[in-house]
C-alpha atoms as a PDB file:
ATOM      1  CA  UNK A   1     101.348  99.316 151.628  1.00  0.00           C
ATOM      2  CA  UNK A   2     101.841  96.299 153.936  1.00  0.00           C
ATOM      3  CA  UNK A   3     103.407  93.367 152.387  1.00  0.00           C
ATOM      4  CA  UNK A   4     103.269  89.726 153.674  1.00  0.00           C
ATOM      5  CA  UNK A   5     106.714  87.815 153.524  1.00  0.00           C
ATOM      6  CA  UNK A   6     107.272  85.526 151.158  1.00  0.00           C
ATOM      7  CA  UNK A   7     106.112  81.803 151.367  1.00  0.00           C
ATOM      8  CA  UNK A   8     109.181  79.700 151.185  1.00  0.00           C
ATOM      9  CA  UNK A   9     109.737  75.895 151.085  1.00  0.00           C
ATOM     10  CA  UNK A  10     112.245  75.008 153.478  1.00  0.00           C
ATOM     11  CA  UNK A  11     113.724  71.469 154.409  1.00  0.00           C
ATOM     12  CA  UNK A  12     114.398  70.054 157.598  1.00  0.00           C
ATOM     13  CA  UNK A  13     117.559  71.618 158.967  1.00  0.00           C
ATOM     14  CA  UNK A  14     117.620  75.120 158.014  1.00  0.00           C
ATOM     15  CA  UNK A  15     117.217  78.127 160.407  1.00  0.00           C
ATOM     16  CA  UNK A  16     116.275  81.778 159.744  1.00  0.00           C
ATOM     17  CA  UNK A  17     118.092  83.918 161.115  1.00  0.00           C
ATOM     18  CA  UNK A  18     116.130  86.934 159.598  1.00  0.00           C
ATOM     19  CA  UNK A  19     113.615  87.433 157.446  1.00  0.00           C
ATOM     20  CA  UNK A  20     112.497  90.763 155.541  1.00  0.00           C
ATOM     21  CA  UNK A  21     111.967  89.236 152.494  1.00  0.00           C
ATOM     22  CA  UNK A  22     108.520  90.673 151.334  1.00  0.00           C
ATOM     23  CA  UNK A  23     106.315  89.306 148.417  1.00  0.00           C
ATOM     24  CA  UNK A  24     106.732  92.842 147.577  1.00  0.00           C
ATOM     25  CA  UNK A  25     107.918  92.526 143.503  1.00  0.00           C
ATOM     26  CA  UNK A  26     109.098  95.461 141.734  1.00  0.00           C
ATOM     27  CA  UNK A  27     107.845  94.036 138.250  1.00  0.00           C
ATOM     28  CA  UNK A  28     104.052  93.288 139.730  1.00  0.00           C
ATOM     29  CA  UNK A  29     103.669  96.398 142.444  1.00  0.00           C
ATOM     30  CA  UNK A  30     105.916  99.273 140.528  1.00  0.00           C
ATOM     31  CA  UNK A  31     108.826 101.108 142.455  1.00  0.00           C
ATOM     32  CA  UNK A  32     106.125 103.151 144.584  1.00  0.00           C
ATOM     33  CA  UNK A  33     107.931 100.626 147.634  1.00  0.00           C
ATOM     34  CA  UNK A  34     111.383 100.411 147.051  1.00  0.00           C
ATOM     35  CA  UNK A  35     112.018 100.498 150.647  1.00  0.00           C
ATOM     36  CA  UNK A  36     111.486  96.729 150.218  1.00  0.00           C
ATOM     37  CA  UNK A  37     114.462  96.008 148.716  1.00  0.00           C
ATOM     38  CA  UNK A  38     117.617  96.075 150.929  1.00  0.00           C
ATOM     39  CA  UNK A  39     120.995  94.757 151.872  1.00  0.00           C
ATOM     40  CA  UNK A  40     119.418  92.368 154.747  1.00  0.00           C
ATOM     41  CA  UNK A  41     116.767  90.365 153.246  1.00  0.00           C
ATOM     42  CA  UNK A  42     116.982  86.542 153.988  1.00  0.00           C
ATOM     43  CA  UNK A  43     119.664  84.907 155.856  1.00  0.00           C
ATOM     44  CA  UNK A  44     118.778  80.862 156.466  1.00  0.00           C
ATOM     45  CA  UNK A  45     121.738  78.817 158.010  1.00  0.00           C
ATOM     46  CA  UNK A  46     122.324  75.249 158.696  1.00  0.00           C
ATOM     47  CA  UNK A  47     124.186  74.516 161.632  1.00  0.00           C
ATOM     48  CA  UNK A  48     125.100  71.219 160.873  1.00  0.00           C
ATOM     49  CA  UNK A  49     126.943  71.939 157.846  1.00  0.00           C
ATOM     50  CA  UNK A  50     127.742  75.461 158.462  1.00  0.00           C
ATOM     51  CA  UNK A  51     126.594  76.704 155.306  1.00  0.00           C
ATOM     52  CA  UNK A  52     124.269  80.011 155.066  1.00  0.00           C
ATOM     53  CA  UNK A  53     122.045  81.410 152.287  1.00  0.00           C
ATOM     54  CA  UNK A  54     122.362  84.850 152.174  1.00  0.00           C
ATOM     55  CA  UNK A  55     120.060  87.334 150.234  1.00  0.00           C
ATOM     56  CA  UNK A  56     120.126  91.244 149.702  1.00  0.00           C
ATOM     57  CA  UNK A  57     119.398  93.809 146.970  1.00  0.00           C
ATOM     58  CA  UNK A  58     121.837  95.616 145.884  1.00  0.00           C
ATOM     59  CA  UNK A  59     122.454  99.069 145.794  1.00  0.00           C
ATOM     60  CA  UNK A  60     120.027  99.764 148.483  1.00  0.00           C
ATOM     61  CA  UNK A  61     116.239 100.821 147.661  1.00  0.00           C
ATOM     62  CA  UNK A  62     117.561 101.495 144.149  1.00  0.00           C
ATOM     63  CA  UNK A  63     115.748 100.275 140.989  1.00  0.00           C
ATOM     64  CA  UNK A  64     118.011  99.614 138.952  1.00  0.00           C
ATOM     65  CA  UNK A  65     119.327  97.176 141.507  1.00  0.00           C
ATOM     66  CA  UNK A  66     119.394  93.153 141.818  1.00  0.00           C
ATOM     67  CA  UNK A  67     119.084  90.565 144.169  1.00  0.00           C
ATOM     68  CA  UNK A  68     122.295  88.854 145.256  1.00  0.00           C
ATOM     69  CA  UNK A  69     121.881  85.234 146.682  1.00  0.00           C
ATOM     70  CA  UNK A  70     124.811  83.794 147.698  1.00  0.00           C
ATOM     71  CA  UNK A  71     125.797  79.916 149.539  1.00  0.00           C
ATOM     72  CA  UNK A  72     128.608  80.349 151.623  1.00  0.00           C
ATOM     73  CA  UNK A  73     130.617  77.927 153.900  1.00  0.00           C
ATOM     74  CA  UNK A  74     132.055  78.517 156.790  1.00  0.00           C
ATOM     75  CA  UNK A  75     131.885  82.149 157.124  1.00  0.00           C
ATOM     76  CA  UNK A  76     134.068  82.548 153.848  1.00  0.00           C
ATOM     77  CA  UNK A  77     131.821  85.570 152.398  1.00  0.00           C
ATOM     78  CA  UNK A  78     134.701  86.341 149.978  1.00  0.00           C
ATOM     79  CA  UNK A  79     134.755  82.816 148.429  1.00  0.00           C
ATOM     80  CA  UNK A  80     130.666  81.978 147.813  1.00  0.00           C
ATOM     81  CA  UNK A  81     129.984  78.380 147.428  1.00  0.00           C
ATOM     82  CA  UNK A  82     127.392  79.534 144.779  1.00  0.00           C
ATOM     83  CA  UNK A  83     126.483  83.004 143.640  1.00  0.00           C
ATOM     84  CA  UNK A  84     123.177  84.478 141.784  1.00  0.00           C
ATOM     85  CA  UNK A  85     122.246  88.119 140.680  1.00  0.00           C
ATOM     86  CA  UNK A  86     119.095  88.738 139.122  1.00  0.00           C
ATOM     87  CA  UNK A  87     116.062  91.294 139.294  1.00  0.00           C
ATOM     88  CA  UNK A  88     113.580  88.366 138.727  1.00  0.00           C
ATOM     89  CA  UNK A  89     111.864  87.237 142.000  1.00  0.00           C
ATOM     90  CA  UNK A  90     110.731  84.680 140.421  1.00  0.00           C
ATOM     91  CA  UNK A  91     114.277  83.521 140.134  1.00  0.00           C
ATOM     92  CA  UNK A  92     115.443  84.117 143.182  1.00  0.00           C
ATOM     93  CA  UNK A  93     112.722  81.807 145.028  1.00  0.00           C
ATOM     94  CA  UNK A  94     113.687  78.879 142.809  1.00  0.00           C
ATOM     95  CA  UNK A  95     117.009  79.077 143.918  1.00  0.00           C
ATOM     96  CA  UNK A  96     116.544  79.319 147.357  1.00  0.00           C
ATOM     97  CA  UNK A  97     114.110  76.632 147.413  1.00  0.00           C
ATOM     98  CA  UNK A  98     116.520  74.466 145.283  1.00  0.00           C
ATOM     99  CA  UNK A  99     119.494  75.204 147.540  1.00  0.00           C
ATOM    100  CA  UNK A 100     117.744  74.383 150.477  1.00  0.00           C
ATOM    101  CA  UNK A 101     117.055  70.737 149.271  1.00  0.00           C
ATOM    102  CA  UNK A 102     120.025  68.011 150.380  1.00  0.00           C
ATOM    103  CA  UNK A 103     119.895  66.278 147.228  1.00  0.00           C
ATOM    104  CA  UNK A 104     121.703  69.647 146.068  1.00  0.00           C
ATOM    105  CA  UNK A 105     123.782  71.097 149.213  1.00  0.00           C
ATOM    106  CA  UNK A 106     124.761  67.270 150.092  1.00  0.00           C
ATOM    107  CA  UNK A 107     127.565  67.694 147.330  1.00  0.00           C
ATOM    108  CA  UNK A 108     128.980  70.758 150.261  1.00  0.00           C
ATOM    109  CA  UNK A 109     128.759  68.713 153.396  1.00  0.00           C
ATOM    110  CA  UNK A 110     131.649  67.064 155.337  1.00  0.00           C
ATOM    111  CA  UNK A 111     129.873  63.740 156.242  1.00  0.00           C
END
């Protein structure tokens, strides 16, 4: 089955730098596509502030997995400004749309 990507609300400022992130969700559509869910689903960065949204399901293609969404700064992977795991989609998109918004990453910025 062919899955559209997921509509997102995104402020002003942040790239993609990849997108495979599917409305594909294992709780609606069943585990008949778990090829959906993968290490390299969503990365969104903004330059200016060198911070990066990174998202991935983890272990690979494997049910019993969860998404990982991380906020990192400054390429410091091991040391994630903020850090979610959860099978909910549902979840997941809140985040992402909350971390995106200034009035919450302001409180990371240099300026």
């Amino acid at each position: 089955m062919y899955y559209e990507l997921q509509p997102l609300r995104l402020q002003a400022g942040w790239k993609i730098e990849y997108n495979n992130f599917t409305e594909y969700d294992r709780e609606i559509h069943g585990e008949s596509d778990l090829f959906e869910l993968h290490e390299d689903l969503l990365q969104l960065c903004h330059e200016k502030e060198n911070l990066i949204i990174d998202l991935g399901w983890y272990p690979n293609y494997d049910a019993n997995g969860n998404y990982i969404l991380m906020l990192v700064k400054d390429y410091k992977w091991d040391c994630p400004l903020e850090y979610v795991s959860s099978k909910s989609k549902k979840e997941i998109v809140a985040y992402i749309e909350k971390w995106v918004c200034y009035g919450f990453f302001a409180k990371y910025c240099n300026s």
